[in-house]
PDB file of N, CA and C in Angstrom:
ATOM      1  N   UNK A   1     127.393  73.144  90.041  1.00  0.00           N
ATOM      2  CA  UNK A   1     126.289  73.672  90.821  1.00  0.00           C
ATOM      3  C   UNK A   1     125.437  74.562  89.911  1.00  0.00           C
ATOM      4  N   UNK A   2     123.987  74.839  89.872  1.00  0.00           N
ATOM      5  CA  UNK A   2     123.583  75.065  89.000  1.00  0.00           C
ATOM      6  C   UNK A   2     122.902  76.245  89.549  1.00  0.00           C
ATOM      7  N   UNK A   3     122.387  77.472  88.652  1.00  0.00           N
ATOM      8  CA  UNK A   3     121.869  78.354  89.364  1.00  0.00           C
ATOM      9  C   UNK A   3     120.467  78.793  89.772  1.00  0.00           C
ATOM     10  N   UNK A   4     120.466  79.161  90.755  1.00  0.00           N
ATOM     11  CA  UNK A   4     118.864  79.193  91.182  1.00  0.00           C
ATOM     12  C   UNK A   4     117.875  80.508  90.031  1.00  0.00           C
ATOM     13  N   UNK A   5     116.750  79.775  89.720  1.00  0.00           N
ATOM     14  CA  UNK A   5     115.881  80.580  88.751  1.00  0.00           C
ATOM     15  C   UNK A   5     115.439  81.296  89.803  1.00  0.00           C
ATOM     16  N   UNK A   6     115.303  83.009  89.694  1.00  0.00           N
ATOM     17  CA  UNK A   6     114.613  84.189  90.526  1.00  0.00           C
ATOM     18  C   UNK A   6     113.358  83.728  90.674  1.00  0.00           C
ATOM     19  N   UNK A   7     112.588  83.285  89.321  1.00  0.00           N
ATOM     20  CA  UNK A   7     111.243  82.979  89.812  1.00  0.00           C
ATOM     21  C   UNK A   7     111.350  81.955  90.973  1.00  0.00           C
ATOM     22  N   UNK A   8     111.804  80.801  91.223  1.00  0.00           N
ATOM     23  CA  UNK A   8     111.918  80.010  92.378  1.00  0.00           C
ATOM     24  C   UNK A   8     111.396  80.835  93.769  1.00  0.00           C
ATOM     25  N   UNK A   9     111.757  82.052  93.427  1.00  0.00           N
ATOM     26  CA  UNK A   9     111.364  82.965  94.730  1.00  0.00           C
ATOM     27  C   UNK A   9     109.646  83.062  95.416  1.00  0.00           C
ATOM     28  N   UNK A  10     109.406  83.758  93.237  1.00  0.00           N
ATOM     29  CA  UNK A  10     107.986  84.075  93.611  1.00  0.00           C
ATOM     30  C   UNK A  10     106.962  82.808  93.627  1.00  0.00           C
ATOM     31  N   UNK A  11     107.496  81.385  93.213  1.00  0.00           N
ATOM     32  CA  UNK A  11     107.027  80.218  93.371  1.00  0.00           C
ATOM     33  C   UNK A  11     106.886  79.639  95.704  1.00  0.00           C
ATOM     34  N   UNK A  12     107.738  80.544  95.609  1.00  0.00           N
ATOM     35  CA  UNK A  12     108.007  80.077  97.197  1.00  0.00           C
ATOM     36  C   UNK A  12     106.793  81.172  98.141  1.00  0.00           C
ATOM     37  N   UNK A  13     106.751  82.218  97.061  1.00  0.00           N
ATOM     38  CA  UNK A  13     105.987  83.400  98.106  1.00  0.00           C
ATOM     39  C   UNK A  13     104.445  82.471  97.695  1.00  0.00           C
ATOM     40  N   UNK A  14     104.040  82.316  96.473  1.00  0.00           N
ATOM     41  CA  UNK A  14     102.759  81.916  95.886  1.00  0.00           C
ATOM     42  C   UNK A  14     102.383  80.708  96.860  1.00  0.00           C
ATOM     43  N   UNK A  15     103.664  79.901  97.308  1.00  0.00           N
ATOM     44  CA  UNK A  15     103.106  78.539  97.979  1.00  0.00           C
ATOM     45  C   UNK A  15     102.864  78.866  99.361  1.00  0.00           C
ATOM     46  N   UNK A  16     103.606  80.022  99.986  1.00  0.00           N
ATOM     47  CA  UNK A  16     103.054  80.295 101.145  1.00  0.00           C
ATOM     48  C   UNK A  16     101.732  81.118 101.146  1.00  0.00           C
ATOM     49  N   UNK A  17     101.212  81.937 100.251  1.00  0.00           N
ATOM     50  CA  UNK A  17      99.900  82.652 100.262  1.00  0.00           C
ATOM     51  C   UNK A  17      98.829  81.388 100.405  1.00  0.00           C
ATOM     52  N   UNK A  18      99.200  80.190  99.526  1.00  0.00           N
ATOM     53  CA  UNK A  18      98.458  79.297  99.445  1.00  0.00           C
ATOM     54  C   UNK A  18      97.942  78.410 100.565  1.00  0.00           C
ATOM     55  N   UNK A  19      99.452  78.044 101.480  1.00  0.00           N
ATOM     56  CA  UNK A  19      99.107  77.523 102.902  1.00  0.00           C
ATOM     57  C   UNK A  19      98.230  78.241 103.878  1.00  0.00           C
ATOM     58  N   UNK A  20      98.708  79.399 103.638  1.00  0.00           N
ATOM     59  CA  UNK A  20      97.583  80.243 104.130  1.00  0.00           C
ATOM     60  C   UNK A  20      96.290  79.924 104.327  1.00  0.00           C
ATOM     61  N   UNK A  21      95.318  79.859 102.841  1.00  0.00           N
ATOM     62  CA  UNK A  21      94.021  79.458 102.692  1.00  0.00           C
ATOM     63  C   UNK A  21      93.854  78.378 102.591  1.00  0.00           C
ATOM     64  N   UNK A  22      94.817  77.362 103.129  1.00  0.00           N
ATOM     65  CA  UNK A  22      94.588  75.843 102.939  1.00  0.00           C
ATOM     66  C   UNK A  22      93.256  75.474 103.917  1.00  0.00           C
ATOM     67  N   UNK A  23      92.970  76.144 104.328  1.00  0.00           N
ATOM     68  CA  UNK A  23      92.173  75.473 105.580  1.00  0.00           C
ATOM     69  C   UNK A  23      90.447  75.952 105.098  1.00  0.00           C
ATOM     70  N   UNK A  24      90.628  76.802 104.319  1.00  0.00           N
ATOM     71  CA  UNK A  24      89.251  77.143 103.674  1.00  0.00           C
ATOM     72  C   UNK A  24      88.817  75.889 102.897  1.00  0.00           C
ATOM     73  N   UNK A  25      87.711  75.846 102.247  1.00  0.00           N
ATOM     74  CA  UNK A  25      87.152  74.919 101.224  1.00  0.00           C
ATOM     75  C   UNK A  25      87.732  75.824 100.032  1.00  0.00           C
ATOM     76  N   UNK A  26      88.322  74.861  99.229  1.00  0.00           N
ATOM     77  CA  UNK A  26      88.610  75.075  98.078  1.00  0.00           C
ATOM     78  C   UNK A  26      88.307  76.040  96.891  1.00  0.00           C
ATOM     79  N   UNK A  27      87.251  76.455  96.897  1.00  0.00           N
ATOM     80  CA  UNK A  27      87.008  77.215  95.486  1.00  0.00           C
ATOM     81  C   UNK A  27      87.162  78.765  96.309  1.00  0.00           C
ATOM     82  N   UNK A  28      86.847  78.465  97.684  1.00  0.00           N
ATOM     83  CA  UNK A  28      87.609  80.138  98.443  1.00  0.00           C
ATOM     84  C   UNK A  28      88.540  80.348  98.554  1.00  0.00           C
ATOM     85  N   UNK A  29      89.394  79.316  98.798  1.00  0.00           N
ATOM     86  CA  UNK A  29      90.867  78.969  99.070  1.00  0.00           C
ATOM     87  C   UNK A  29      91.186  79.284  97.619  1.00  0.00           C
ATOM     88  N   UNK A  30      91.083  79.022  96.400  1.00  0.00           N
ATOM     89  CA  UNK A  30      91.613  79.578  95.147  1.00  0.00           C
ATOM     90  C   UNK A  30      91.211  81.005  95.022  1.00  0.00           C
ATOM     91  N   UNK A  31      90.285  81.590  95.431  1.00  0.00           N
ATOM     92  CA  UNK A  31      89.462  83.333  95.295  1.00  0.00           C
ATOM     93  C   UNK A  31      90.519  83.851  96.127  1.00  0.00           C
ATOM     94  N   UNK A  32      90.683  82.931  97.367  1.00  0.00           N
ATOM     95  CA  UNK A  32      91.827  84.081  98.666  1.00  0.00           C
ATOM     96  C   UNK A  32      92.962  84.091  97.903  1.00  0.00           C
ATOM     97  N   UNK A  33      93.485  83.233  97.192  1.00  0.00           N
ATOM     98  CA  UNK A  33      95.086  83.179  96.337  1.00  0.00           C
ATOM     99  C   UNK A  33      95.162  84.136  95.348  1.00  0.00           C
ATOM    100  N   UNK A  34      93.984  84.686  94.511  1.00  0.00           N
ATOM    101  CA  UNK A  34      94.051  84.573  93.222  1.00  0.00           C
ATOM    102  C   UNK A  34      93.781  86.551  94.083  1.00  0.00           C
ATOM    103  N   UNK A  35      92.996  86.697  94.575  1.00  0.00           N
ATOM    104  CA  UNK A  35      92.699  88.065  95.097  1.00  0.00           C
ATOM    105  C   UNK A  35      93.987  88.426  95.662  1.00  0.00           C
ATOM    106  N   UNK A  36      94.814  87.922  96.405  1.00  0.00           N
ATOM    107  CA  UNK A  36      96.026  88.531  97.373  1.00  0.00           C
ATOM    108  C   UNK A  36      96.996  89.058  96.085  1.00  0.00           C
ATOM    109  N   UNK A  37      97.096  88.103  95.012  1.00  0.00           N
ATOM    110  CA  UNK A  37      98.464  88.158  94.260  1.00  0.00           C
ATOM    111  C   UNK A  37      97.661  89.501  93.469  1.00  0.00           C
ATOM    112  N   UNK A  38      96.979  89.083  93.155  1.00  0.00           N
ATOM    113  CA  UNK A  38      96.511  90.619  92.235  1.00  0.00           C
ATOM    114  C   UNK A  38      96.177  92.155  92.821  1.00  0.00           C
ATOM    115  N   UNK A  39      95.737  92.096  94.288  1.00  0.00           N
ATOM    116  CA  UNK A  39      96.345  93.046  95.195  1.00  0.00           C
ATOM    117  C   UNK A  39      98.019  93.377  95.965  1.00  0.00           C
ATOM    118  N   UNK A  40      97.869  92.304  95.934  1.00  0.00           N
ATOM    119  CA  UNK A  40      99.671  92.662  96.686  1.00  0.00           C
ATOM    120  C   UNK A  40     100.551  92.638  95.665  1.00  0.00           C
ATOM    121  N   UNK A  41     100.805  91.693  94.910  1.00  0.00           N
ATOM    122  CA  UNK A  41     101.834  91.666  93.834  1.00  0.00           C
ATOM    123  C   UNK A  41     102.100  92.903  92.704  1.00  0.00           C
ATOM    124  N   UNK A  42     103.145  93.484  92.089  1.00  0.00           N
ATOM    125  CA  UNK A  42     103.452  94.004  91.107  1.00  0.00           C
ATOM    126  C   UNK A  42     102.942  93.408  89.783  1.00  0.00           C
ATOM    127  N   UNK A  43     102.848  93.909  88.547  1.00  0.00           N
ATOM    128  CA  UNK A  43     102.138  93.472  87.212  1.00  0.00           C
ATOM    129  C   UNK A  43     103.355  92.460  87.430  1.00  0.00           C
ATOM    130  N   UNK A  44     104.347  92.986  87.242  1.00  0.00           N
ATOM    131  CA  UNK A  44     106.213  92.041  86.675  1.00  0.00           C
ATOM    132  C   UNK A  44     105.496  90.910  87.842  1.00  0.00           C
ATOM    133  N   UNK A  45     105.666  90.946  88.854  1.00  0.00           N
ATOM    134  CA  UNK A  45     105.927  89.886  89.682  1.00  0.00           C
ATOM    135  C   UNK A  45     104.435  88.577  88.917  1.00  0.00           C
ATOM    136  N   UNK A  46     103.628  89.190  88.775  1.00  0.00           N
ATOM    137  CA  UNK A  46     102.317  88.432  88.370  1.00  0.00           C
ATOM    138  C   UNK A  46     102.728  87.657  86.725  1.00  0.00           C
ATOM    139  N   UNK A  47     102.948  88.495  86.103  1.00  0.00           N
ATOM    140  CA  UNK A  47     103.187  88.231  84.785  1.00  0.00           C
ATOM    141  C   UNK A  47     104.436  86.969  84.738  1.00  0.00           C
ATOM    142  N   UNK A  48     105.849  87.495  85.732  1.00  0.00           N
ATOM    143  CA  UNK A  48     107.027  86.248  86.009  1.00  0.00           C
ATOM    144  C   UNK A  48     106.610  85.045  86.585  1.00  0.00           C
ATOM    145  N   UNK A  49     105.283  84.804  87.158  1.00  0.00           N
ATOM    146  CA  UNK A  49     104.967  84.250  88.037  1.00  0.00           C
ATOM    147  C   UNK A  49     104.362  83.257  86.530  1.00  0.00           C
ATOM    148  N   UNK A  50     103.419  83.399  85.914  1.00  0.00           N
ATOM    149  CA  UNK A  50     102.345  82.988  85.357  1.00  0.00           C
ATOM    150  C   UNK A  50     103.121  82.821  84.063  1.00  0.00           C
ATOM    151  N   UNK A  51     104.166  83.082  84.113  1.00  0.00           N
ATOM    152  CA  UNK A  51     105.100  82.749  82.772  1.00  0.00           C
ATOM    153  C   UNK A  51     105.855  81.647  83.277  1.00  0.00           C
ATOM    154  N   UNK A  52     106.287  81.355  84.558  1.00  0.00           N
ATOM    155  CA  UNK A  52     106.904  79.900  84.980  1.00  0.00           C
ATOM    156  C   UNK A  52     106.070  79.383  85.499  1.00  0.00           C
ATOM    157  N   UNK A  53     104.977  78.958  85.459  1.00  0.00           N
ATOM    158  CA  UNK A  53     104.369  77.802  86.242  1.00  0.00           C
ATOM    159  C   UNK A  53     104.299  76.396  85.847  1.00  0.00           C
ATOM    160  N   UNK A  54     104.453  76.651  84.307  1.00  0.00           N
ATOM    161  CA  UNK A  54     104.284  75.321  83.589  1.00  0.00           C
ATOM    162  C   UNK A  54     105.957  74.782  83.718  1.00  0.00           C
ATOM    163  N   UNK A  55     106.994  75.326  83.839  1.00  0.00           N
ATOM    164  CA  UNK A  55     108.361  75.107  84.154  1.00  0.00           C
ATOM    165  C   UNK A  55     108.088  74.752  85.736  1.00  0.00           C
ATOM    166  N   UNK A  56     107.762  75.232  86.568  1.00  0.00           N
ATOM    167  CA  UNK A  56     107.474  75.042  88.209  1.00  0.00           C
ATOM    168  C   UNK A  56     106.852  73.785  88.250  1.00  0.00           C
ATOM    169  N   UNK A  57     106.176  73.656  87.642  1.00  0.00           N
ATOM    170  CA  UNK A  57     105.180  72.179  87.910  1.00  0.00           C
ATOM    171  C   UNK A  57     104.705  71.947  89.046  1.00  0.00           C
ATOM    172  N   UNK A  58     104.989  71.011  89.391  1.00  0.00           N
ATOM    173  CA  UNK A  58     104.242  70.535  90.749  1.00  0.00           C
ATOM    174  C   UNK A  58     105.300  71.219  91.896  1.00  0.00           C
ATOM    175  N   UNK A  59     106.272  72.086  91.318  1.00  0.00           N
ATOM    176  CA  UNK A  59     106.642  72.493  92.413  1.00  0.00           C
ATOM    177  C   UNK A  59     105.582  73.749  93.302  1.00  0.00           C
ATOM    178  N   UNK A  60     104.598  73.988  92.539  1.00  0.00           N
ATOM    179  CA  UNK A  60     103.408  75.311  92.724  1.00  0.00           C
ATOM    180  C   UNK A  60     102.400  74.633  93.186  1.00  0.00           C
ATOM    181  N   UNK A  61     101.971  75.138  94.213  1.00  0.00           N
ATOM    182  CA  UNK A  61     101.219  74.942  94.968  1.00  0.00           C
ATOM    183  C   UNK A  61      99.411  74.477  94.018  1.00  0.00           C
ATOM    184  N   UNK A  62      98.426  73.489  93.959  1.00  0.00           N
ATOM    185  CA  UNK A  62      97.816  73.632  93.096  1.00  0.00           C
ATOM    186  C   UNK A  62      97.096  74.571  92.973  1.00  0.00           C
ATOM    187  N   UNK A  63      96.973  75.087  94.341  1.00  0.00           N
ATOM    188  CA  UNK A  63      95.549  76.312  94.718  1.00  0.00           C
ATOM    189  C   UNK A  63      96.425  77.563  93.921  1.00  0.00           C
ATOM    190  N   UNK A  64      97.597  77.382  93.762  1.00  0.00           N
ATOM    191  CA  UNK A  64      98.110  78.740  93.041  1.00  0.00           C
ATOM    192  C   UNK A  64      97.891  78.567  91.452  1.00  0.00           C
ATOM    193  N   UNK A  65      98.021  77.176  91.186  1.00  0.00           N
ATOM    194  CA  UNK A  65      97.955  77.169  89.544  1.00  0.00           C
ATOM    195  C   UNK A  65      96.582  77.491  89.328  1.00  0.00           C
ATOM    196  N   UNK A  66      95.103  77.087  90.314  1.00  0.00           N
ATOM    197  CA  UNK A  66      94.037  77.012  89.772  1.00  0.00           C
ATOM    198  C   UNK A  66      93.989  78.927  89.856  1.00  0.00           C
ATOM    199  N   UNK A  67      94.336  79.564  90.709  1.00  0.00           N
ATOM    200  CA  UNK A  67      94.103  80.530  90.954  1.00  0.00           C
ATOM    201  C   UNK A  67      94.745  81.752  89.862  1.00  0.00           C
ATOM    202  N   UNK A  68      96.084  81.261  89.094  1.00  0.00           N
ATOM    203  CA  UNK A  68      96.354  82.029  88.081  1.00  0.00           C
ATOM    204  C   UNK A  68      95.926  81.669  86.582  1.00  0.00           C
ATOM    205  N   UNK A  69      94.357  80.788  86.965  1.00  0.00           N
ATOM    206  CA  UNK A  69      93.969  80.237  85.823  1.00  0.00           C
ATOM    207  C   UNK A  69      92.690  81.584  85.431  1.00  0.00           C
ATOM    208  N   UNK A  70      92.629  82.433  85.887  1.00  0.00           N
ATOM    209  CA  UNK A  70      91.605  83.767  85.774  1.00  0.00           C
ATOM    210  C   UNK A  70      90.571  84.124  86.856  1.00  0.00           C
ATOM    211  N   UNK A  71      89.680  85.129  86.566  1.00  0.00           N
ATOM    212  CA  UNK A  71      88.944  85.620  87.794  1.00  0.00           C
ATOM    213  C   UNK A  71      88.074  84.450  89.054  1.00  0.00           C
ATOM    214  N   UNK A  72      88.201  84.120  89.515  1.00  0.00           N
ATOM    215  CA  UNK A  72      87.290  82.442  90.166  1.00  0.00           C
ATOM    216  C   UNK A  72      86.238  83.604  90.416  1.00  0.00           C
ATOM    217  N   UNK A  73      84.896  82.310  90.218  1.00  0.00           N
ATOM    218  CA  UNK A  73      83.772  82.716  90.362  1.00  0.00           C
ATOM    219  C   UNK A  73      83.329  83.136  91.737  1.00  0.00           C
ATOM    220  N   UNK A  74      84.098  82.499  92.963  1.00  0.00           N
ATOM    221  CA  UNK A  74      83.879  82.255  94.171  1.00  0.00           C
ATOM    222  C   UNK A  74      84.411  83.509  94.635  1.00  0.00           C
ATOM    223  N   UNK A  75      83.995  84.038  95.897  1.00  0.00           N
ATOM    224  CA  UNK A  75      84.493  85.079  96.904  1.00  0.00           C
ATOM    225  C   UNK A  75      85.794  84.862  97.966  1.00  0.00           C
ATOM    226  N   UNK A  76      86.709  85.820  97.759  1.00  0.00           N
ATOM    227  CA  UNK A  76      87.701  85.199  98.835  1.00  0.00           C
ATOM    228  C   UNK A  76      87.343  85.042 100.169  1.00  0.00           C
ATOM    229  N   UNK A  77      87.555  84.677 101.083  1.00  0.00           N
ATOM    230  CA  UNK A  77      87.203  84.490 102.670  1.00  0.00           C
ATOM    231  C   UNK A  77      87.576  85.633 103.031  1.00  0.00           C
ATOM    232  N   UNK A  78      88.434  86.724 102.657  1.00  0.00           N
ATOM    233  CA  UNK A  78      89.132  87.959 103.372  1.00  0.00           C
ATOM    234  C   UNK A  78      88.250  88.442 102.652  1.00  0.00           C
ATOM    235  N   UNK A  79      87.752  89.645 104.070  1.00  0.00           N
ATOM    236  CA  UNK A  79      86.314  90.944 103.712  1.00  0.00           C
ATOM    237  C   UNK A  79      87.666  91.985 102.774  1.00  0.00           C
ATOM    238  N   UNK A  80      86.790  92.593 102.097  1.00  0.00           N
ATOM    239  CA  UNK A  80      87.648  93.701 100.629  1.00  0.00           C
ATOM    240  C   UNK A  80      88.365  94.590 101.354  1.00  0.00           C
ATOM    241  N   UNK A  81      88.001  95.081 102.468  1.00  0.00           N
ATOM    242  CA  UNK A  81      88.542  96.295 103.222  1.00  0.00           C
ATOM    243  C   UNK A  81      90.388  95.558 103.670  1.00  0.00           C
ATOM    244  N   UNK A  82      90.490  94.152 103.725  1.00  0.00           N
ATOM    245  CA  UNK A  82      91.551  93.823 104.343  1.00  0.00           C
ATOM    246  C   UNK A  82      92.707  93.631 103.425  1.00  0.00           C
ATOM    247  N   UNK A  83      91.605  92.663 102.055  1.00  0.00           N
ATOM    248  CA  UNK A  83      92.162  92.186 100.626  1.00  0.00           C
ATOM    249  C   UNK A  83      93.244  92.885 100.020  1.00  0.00           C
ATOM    250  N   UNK A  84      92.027  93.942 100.064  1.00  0.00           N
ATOM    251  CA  UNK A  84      92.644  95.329  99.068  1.00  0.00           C
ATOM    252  C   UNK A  84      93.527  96.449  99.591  1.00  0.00           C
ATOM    253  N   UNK A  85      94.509  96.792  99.356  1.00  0.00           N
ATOM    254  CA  UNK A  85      95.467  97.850  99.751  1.00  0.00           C
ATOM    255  C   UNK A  85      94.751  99.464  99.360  1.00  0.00           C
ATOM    256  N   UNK A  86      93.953  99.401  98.430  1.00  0.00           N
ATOM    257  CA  UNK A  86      93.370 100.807  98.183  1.00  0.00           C
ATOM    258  C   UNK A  86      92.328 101.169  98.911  1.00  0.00           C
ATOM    259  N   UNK A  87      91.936  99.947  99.781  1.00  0.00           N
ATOM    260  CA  UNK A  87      90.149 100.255 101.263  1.00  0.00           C
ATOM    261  C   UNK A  87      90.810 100.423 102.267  1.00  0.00           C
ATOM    262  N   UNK A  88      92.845 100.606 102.193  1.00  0.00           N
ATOM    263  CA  UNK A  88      93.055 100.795 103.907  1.00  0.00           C
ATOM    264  C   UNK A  88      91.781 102.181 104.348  1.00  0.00           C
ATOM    265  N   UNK A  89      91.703 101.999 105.600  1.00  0.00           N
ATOM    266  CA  UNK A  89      91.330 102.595 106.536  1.00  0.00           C
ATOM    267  C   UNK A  89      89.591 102.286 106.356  1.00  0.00           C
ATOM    268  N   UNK A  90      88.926 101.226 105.755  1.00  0.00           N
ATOM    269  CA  UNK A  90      87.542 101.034 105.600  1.00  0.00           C
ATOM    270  C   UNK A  90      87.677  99.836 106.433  1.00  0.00           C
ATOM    271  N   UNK A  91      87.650  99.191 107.251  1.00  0.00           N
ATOM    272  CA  UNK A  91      87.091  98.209 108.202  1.00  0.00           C
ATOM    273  C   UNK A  91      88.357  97.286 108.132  1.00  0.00           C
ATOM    274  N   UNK A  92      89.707  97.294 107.551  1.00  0.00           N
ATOM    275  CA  UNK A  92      89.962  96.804 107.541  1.00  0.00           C
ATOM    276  C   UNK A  92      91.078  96.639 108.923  1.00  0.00           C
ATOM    277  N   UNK A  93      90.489  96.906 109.881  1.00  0.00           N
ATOM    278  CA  UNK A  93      91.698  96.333 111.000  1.00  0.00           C
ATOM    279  C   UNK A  93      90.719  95.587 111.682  1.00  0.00           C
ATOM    280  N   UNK A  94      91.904  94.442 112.205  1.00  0.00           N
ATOM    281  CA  UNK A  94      91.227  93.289 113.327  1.00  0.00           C
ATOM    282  C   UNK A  94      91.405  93.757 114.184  1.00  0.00           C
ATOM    283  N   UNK A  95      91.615  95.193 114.916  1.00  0.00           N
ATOM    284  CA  UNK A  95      91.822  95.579 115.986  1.00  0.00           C
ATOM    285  C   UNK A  95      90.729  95.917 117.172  1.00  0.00           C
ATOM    286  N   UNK A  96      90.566  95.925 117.918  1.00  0.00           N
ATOM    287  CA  UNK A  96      89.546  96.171 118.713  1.00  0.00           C
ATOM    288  C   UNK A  96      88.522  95.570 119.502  1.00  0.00           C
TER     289      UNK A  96
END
């Protein structure tokens, strides 16, 4: 039995951020991926991530590979106040 690689993990979190924005058009759907991991994620987690992808292969979602390919030109679909963890309390609740 062979043992599971840790990254396998952050390959599993990256493919669900991705389903996420599946439903956007594409070049937003890579901005919403590529914005979440670089707000939510740790440097380590980003850096482990982008150091196995070419080992992950097609197990990674593509919107995640295009998205740890650098800044996308495109805007994510999520307004900044929600994106970003440092605008809590600027517009970012769906509440109301």
């Amino acid at each position: 039995m062979s043992a599971t690689n840790p990254n396998d993990k952050l390959v599993r979190m990256a493919n669900q951020i991705a389903l996420f924005f599946r439903s956007y058009p594409e070049r937003e759907a890579v901005a919403g991926v590529h914005d979440h991991i670089v707000a939510f994620w740790t440097p380590k987690m980003r850096r482990d991530l982008e150091g196995y992808a070419d080992e992950a292969g097609d197990r990674l979602d593509p919107l995640v590979q295009k998205a740890l390919d650098g800044k996308p030109a495109t805007e994510s679909p999520v307004r900044p106040a929600t994106r970003d963890p440092q605008l809590a309390g600027q517009g970012a609740s769906d509440a109301g």
